[in-house]
PDB file of N, CA and C in Angstrom:
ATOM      1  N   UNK A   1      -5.537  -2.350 -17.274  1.00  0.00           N
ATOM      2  CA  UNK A   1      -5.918  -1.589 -16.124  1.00  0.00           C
ATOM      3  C   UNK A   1      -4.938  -1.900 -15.010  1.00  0.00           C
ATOM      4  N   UNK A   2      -4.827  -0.789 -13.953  1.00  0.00           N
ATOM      5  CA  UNK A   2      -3.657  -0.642 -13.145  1.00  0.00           C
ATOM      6  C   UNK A   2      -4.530  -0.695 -11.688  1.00  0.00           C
ATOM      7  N   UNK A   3      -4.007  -1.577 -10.445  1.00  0.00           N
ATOM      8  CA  UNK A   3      -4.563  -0.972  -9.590  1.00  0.00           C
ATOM      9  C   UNK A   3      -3.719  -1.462  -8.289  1.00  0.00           C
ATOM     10  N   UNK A   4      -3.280  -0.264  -7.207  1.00  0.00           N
ATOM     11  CA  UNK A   4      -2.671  -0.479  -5.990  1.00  0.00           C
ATOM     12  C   UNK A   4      -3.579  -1.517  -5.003  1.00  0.00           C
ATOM     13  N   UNK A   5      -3.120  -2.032  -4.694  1.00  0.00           N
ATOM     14  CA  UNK A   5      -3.728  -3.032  -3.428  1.00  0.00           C
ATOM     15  C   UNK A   5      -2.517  -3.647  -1.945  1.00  0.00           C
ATOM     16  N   UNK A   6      -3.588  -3.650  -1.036  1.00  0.00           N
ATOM     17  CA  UNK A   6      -2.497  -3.901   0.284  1.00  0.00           C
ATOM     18  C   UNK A   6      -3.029  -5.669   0.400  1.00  0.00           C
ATOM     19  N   UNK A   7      -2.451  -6.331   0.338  1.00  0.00           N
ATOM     20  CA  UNK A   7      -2.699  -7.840   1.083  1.00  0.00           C
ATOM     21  C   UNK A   7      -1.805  -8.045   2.578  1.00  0.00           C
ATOM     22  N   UNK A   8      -2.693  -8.192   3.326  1.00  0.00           N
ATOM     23  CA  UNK A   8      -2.187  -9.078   5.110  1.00  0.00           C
ATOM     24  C   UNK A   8      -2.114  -9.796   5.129  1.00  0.00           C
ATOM     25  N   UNK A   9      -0.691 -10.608   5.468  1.00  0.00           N
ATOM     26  CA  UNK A   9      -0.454 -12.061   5.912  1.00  0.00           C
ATOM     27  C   UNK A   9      -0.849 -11.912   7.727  1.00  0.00           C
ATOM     28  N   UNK A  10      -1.428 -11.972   8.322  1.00  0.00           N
ATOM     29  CA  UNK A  10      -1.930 -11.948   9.457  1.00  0.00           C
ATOM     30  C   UNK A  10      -0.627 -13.325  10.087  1.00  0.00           C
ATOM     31  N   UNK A  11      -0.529 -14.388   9.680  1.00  0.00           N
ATOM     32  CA  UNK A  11       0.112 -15.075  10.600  1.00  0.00           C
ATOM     33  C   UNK A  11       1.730 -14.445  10.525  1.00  0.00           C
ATOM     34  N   UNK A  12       2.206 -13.756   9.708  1.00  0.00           N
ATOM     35  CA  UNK A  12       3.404 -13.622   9.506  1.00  0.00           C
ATOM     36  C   UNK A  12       3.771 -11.635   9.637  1.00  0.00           C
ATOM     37  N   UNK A  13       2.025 -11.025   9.873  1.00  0.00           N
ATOM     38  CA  UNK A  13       2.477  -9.798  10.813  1.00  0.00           C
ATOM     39  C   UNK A  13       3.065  -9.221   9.852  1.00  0.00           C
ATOM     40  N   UNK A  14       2.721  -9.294   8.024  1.00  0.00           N
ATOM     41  CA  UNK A  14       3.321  -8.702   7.146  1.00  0.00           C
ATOM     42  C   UNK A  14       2.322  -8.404   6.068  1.00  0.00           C
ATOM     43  N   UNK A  15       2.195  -7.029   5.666  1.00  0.00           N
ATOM     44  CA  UNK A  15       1.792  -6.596   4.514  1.00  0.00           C
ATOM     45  C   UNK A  15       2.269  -6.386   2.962  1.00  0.00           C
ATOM     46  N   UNK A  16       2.028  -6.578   2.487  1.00  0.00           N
ATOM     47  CA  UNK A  16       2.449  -6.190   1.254  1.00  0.00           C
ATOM     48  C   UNK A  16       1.553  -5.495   0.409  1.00  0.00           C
ATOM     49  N   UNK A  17       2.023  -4.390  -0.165  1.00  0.00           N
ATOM     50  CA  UNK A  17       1.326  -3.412  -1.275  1.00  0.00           C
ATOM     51  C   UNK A  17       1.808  -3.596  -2.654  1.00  0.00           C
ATOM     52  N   UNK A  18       1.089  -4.298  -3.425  1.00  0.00           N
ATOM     53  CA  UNK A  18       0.998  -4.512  -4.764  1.00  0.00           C
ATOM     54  C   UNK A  18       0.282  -3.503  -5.983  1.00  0.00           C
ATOM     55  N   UNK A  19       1.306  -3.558  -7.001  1.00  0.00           N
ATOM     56  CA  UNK A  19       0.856  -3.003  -8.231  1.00  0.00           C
ATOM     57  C   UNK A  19       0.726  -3.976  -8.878  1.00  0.00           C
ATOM     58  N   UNK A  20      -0.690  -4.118  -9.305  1.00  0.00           N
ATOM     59  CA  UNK A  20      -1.312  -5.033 -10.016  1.00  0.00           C
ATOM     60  C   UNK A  20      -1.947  -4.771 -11.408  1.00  0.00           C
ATOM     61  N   UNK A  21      -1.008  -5.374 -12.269  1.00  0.00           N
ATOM     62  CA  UNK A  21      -1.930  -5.176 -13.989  1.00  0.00           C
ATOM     63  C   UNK A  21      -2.573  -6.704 -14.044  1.00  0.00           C
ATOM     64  N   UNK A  22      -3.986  -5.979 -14.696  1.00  0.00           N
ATOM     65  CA  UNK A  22      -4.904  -7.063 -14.714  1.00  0.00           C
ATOM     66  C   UNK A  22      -5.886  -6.212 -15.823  1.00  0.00           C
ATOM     67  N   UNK A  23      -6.935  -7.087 -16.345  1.00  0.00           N
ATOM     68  CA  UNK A  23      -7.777  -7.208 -17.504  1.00  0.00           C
ATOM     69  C   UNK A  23      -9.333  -7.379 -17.009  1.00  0.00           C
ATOM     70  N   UNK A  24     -10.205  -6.866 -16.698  1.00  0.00           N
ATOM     71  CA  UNK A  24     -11.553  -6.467 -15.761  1.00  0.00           C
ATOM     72  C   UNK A  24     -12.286  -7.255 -17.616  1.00  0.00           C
ATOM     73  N   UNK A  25     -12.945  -8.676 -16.969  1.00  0.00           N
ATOM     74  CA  UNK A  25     -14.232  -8.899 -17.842  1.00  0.00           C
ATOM     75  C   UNK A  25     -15.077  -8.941 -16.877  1.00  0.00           C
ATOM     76  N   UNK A  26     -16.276  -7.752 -17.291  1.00  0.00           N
ATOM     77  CA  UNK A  26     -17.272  -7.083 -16.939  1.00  0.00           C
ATOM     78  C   UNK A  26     -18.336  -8.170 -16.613  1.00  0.00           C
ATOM     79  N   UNK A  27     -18.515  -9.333 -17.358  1.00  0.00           N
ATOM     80  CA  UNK A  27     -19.454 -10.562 -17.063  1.00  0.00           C
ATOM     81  C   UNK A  27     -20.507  -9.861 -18.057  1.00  0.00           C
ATOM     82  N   UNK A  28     -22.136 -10.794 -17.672  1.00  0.00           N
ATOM     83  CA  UNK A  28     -22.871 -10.420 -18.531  1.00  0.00           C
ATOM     84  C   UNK A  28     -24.461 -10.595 -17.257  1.00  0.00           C
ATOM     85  N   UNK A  29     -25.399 -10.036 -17.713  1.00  0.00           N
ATOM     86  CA  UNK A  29     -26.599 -10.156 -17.204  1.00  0.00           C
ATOM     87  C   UNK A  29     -27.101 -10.938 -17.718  1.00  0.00           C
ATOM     88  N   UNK A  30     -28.088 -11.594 -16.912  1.00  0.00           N
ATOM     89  CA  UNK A  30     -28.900 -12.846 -17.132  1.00  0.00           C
ATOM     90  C   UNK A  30     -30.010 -12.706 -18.064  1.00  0.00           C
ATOM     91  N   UNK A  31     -30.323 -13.547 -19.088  1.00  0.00           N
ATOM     92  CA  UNK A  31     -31.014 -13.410 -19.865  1.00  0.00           C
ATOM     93  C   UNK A  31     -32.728 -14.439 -19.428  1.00  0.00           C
ATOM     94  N   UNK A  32     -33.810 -14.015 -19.459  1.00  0.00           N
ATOM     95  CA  UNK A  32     -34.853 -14.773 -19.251  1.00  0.00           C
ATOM     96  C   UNK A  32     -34.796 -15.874 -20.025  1.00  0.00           C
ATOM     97  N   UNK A  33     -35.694 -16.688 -19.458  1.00  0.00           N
ATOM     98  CA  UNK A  33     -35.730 -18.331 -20.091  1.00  0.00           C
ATOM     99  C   UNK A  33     -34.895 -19.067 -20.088  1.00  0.00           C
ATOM    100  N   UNK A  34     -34.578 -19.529 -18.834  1.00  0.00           N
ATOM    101  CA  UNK A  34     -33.444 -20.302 -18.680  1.00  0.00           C
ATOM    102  C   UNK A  34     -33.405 -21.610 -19.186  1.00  0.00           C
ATOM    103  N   UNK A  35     -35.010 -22.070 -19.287  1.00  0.00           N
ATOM    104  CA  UNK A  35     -35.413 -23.166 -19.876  1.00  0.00           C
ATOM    105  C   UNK A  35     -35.662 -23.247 -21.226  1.00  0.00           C
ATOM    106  N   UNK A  36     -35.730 -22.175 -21.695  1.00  0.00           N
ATOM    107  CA  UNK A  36     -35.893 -22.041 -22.948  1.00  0.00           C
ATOM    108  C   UNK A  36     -34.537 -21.574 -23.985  1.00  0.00           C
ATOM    109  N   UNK A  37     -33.571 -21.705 -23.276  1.00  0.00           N
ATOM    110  CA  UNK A  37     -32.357 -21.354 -24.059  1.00  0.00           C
ATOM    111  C   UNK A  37     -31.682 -20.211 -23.376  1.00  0.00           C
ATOM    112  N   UNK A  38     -32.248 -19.469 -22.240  1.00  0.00           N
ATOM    113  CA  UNK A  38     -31.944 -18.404 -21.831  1.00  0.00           C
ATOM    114  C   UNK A  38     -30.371 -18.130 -21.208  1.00  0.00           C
ATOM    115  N   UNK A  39     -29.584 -17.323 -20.672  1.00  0.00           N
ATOM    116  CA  UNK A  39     -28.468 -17.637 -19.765  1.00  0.00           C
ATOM    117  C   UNK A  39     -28.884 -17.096 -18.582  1.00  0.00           C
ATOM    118  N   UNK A  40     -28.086 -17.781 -16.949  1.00  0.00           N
ATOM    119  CA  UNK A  40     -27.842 -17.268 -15.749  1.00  0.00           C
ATOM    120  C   UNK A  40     -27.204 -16.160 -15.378  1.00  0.00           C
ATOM    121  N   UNK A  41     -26.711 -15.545 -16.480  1.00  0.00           N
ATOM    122  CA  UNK A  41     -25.666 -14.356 -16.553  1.00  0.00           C
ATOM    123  C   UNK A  41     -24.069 -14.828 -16.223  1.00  0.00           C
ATOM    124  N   UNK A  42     -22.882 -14.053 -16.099  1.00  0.00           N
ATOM    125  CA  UNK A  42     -21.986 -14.051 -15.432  1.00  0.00           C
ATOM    126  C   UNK A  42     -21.582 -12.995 -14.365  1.00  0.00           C
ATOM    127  N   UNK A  43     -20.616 -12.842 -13.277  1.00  0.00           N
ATOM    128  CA  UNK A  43     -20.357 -12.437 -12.358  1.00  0.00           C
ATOM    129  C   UNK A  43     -19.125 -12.056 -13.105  1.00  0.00           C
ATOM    130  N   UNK A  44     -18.823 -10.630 -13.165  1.00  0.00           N
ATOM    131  CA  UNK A  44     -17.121 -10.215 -13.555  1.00  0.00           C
ATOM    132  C   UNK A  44     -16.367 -10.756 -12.924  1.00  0.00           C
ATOM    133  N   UNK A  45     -15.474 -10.479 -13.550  1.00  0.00           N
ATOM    134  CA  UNK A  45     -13.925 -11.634 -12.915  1.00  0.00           C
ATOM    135  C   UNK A  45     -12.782 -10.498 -13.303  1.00  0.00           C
ATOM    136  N   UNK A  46     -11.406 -10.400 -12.821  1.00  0.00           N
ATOM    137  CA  UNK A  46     -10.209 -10.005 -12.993  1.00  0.00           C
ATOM    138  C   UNK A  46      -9.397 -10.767 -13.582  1.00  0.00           C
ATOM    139  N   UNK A  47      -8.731 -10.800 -14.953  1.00  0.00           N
ATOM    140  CA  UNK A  47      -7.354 -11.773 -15.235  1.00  0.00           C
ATOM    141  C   UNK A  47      -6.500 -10.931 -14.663  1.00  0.00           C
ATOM    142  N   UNK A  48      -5.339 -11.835 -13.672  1.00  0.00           N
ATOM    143  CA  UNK A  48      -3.788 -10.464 -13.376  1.00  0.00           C
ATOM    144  C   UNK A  48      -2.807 -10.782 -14.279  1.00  0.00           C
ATOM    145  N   UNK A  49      -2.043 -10.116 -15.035  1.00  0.00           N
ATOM    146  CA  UNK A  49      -1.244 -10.052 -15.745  1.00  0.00           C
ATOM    147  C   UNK A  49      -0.075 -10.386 -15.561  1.00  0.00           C
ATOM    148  N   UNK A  50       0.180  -8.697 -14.061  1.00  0.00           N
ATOM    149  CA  UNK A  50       1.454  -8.682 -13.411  1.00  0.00           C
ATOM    150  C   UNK A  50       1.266  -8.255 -12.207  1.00  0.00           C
ATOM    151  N   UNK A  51       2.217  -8.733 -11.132  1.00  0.00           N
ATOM    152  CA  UNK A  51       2.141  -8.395  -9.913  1.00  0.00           C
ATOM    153  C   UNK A  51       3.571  -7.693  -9.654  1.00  0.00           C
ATOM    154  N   UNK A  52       3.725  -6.505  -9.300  1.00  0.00           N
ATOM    155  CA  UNK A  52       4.806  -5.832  -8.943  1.00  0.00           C
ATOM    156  C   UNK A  52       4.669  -5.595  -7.082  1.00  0.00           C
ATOM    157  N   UNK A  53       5.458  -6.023  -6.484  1.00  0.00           N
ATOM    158  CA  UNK A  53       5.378  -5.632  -5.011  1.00  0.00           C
ATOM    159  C   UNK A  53       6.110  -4.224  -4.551  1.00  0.00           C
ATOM    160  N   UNK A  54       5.856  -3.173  -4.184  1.00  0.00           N
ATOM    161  CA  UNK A  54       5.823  -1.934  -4.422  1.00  0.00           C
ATOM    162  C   UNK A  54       6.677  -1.415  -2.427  1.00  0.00           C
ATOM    163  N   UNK A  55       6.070  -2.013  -2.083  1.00  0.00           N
ATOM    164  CA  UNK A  55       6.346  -2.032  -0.227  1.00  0.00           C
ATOM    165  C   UNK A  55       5.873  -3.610   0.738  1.00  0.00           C
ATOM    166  N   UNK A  56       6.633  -3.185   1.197  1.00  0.00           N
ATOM    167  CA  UNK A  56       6.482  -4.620   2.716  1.00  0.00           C
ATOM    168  C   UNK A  56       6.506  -3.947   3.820  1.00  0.00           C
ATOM    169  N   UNK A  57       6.009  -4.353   5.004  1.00  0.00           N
ATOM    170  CA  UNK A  57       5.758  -3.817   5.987  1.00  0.00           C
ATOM    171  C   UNK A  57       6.025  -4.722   7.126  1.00  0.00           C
ATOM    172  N   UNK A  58       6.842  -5.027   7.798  1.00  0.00           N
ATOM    173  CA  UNK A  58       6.871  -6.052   8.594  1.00  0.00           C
ATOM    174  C   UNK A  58       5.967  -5.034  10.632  1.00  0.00           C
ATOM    175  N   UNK A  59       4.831  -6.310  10.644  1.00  0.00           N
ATOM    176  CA  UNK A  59       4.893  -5.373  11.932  1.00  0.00           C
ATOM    177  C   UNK A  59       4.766  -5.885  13.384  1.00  0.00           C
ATOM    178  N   UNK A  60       5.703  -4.740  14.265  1.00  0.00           N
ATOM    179  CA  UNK A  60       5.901  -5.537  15.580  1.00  0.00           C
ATOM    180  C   UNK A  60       5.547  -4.750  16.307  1.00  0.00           C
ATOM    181  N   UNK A  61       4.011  -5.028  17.347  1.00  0.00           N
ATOM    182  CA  UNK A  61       3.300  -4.484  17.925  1.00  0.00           C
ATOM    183  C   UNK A  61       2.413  -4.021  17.105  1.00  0.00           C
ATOM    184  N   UNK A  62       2.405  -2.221  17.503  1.00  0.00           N
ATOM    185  CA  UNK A  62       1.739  -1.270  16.746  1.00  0.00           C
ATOM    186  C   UNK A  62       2.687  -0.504  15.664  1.00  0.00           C
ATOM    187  N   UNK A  63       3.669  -0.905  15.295  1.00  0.00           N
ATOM    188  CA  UNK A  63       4.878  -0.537  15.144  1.00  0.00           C
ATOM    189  C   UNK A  63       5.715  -1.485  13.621  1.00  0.00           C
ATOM    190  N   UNK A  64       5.898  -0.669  13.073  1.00  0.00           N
ATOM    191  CA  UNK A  64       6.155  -1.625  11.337  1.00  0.00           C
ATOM    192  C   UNK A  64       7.389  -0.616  10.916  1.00  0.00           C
ATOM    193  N   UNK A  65       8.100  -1.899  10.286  1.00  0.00           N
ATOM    194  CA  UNK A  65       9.094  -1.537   9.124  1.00  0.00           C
ATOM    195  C   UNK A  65       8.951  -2.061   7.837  1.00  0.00           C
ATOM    196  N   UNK A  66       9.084  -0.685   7.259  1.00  0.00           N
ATOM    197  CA  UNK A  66       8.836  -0.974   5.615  1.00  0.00           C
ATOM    198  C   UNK A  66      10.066  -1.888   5.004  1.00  0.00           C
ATOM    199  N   UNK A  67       9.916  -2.269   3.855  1.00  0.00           N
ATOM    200  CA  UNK A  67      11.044  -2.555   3.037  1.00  0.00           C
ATOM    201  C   UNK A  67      10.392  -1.628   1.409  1.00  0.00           C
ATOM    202  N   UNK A  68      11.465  -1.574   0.760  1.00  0.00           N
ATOM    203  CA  UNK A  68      10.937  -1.315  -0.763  1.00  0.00           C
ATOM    204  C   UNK A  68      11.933  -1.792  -1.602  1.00  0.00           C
ATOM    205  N   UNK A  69      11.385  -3.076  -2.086  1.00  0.00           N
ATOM    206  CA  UNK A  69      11.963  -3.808  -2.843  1.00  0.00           C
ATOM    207  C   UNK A  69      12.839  -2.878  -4.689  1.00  0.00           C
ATOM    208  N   UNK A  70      12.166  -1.843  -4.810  1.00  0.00           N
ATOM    209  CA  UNK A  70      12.938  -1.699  -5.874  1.00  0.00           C
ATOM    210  C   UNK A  70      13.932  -0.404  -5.237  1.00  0.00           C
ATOM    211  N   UNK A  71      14.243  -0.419  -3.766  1.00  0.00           N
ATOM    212  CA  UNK A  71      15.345   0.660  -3.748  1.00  0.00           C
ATOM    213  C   UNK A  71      16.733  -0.087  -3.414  1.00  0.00           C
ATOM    214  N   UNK A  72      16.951  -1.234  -4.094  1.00  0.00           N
ATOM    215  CA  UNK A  72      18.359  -1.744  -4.098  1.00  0.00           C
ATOM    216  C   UNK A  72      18.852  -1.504  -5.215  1.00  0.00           C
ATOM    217  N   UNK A  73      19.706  -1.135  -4.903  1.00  0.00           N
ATOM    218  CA  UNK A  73      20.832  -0.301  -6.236  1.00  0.00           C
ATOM    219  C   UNK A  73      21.396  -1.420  -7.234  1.00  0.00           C
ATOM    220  N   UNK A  74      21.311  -2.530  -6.716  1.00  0.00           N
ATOM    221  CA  UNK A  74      22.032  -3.360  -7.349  1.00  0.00           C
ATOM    222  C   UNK A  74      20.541  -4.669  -8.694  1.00  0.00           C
ATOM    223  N   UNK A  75      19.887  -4.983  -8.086  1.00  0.00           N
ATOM    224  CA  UNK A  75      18.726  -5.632  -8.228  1.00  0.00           C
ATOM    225  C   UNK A  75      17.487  -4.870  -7.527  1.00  0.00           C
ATOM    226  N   UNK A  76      16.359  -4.725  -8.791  1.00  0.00           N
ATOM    227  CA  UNK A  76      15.161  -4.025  -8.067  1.00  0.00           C
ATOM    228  C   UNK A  76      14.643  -5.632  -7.738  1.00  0.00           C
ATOM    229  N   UNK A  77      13.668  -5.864  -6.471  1.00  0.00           N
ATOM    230  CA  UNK A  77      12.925  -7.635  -6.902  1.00  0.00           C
ATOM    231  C   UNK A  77      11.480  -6.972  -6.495  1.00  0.00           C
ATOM    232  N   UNK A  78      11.066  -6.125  -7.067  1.00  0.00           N
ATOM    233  CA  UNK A  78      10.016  -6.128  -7.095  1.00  0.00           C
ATOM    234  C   UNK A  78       9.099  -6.816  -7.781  1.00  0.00           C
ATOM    235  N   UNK A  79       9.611  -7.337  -9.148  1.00  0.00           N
ATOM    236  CA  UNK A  79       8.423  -8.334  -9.860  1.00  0.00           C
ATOM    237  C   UNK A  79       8.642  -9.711  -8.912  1.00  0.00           C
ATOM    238  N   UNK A  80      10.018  -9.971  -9.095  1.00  0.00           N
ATOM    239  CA  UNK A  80      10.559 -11.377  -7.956  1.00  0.00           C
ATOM    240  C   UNK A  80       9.558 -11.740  -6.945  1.00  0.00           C
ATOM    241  N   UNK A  81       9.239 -10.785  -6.342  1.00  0.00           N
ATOM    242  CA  UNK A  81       8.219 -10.586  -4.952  1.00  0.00           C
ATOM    243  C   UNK A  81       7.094 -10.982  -5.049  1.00  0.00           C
ATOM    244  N   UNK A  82       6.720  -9.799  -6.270  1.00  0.00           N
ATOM    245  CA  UNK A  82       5.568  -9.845  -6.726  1.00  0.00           C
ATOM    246  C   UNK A  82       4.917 -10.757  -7.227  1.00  0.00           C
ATOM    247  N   UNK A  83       5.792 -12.071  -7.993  1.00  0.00           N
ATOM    248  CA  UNK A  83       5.272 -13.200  -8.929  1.00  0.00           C
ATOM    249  C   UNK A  83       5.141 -13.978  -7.770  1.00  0.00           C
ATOM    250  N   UNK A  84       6.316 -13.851  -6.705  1.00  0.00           N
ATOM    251  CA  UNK A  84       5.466 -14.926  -5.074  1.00  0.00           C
ATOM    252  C   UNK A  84       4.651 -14.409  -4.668  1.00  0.00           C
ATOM    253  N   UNK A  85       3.745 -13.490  -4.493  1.00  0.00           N
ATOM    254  CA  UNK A  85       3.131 -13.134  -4.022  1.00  0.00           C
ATOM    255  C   UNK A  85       1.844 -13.230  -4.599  1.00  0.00           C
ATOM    256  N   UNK A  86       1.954 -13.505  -5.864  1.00  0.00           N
ATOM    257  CA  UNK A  86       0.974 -14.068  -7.011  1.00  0.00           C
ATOM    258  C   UNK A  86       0.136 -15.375  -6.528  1.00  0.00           C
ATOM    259  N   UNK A  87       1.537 -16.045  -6.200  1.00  0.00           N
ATOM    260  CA  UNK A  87       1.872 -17.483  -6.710  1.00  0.00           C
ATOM    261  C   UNK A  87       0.750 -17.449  -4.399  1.00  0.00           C
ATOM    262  N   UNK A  88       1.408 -17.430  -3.680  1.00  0.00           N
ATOM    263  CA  UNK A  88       1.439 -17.209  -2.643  1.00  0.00           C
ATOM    264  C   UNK A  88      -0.307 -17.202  -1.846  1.00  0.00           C
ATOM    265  N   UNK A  89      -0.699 -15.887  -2.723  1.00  0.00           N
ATOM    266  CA  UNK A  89      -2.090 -15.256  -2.145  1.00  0.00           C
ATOM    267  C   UNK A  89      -2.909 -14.839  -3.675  1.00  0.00           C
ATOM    268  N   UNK A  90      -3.380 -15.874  -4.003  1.00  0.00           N
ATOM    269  CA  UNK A  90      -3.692 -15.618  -5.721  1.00  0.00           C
ATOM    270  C   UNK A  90      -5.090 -15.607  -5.825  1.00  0.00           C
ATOM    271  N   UNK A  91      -5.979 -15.909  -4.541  1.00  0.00           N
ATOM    272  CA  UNK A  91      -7.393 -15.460  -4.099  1.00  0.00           C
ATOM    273  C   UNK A  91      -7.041 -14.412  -3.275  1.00  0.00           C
ATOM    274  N   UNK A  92      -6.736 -14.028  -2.362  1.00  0.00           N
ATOM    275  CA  UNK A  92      -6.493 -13.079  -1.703  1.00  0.00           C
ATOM    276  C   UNK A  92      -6.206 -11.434  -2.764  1.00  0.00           C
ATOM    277  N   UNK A  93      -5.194 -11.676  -4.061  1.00  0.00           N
ATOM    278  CA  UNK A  93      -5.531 -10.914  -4.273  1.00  0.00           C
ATOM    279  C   UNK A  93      -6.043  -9.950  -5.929  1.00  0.00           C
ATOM    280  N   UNK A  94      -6.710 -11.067  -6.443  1.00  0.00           N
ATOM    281  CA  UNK A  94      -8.040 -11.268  -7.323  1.00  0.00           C
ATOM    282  C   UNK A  94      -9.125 -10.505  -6.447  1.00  0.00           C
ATOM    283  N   UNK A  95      -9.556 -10.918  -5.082  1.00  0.00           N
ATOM    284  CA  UNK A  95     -10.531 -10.335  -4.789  1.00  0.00           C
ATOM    285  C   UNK A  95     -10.890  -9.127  -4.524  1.00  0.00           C
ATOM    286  N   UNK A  96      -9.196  -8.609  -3.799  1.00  0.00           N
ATOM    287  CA  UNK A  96      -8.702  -7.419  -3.582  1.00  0.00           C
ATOM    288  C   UNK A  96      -9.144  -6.384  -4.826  1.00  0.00           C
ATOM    289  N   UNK A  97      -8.116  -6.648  -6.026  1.00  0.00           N
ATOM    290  CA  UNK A  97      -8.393  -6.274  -7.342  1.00  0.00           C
ATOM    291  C   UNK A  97      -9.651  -6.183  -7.918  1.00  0.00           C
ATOM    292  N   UNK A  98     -10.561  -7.031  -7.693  1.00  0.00           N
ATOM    293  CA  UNK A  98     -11.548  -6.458  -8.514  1.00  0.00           C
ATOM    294  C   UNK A  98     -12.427  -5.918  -7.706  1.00  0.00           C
ATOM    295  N   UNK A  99     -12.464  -6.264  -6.296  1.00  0.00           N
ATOM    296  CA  UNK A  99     -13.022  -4.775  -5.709  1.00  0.00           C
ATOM    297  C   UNK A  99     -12.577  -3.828  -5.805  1.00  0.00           C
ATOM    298  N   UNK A 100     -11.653  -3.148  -5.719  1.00  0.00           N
ATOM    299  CA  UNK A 100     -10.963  -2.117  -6.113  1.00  0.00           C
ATOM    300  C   UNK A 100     -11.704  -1.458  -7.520  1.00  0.00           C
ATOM    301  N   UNK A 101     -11.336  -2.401  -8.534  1.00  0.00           N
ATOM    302  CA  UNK A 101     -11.751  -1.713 -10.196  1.00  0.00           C
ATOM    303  C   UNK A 101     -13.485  -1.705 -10.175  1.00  0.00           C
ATOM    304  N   UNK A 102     -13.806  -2.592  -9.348  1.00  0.00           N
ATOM    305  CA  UNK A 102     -15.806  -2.552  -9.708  1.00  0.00           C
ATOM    306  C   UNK A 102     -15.667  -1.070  -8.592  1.00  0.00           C
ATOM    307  N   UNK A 103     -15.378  -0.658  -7.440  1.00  0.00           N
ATOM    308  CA  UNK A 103     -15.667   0.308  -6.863  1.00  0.00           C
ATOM    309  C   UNK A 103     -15.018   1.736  -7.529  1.00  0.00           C
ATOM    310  N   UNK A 104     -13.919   1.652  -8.261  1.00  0.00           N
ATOM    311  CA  UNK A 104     -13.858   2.588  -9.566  1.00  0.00           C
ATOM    312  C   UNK A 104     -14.775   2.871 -10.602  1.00  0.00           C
ATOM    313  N   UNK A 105     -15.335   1.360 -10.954  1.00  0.00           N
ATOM    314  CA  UNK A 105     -16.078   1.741 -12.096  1.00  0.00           C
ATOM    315  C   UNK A 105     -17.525   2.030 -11.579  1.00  0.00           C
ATOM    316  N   UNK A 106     -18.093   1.688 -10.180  1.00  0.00           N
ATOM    317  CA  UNK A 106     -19.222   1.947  -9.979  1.00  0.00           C
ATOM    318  C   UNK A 106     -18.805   4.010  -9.118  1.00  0.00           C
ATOM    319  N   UNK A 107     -17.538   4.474  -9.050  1.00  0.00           N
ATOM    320  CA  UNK A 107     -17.542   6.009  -8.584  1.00  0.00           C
ATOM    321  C   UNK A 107     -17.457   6.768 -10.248  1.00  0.00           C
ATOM    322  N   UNK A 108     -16.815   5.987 -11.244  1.00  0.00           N
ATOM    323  CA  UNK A 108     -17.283   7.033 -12.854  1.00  0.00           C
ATOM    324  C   UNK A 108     -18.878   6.928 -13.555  1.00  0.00           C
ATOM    325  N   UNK A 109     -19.015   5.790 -12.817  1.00  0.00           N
ATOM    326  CA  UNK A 109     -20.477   5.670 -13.368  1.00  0.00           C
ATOM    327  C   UNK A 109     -21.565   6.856 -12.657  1.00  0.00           C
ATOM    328  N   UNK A 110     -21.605   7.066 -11.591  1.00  0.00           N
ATOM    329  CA  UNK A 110     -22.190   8.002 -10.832  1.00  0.00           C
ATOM    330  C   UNK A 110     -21.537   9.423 -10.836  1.00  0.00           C
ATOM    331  N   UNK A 111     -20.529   9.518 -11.551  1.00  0.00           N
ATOM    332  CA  UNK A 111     -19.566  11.186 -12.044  1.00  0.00           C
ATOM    333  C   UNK A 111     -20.597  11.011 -13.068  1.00  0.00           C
ATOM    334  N   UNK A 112     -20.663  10.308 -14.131  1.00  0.00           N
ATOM    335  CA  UNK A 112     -21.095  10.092 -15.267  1.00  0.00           C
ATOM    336  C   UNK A 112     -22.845  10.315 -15.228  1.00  0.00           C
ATOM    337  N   UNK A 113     -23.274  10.458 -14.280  1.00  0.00           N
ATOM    338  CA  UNK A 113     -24.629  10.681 -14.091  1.00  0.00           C
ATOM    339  C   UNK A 113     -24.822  12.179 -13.526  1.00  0.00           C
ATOM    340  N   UNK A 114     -24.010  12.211 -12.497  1.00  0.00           N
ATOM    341  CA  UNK A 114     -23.986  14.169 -12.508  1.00  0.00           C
ATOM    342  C   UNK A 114     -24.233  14.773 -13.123  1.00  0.00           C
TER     343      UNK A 114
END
């Protein structure tokens, strides 16, 4: 699964927009009898795969300049970016990501009921 996401560095007044491949486990619901053998359930989680950085945004004031890492003719560094940016904000953007895919999968689920 594929999904765009923006992360803010707030102290550094810089965005970055990531293409993110990642692997959505759905978790599980809680089963009764917890005492009796039962489970607490799980909470879905995101594995990320790959982080591609897609745009940067540096901004001063109200006022921003992009960069786009894969329009250098010579070297694209968009994964380059992207794997710091992994490495960098790796809660920041897990959380991003799987809100993103649960608010996908909870807008087909409700197409799917139409």
């Amino acid at each position: 699964m594929n999904a765009t996401i923006t992360i803010t560095d707030g102290d550094r007044c810089v965005d970055y927009t990531l293409a993110v491949a990642c692997d959505l486990l759905p978790g599980a619901a809680g089963r009764r009898g917890w005492l009796d053998g039962g489970h607490p359930g799980e909470a879905p989680v995101v594995e990320i795969n790959r982080v591609r950085c897609l745009e940067m945004a540096l901004w001063c004031g109200k006022y921003a300049v992009s960069a786009f890492p894969a329009a250098d003719d010579r070297q694209s560094l968009e994964v380059q970016i992207g794997a710091w940016c992994l490495e960098k904000y790796p809660e920041e953007i897990e959380q991003a990501v799987l809100e993103t895919v649960l608010a996908w999968h909870d807008a087909q689920r409700d197409a799917d009921d139409d």
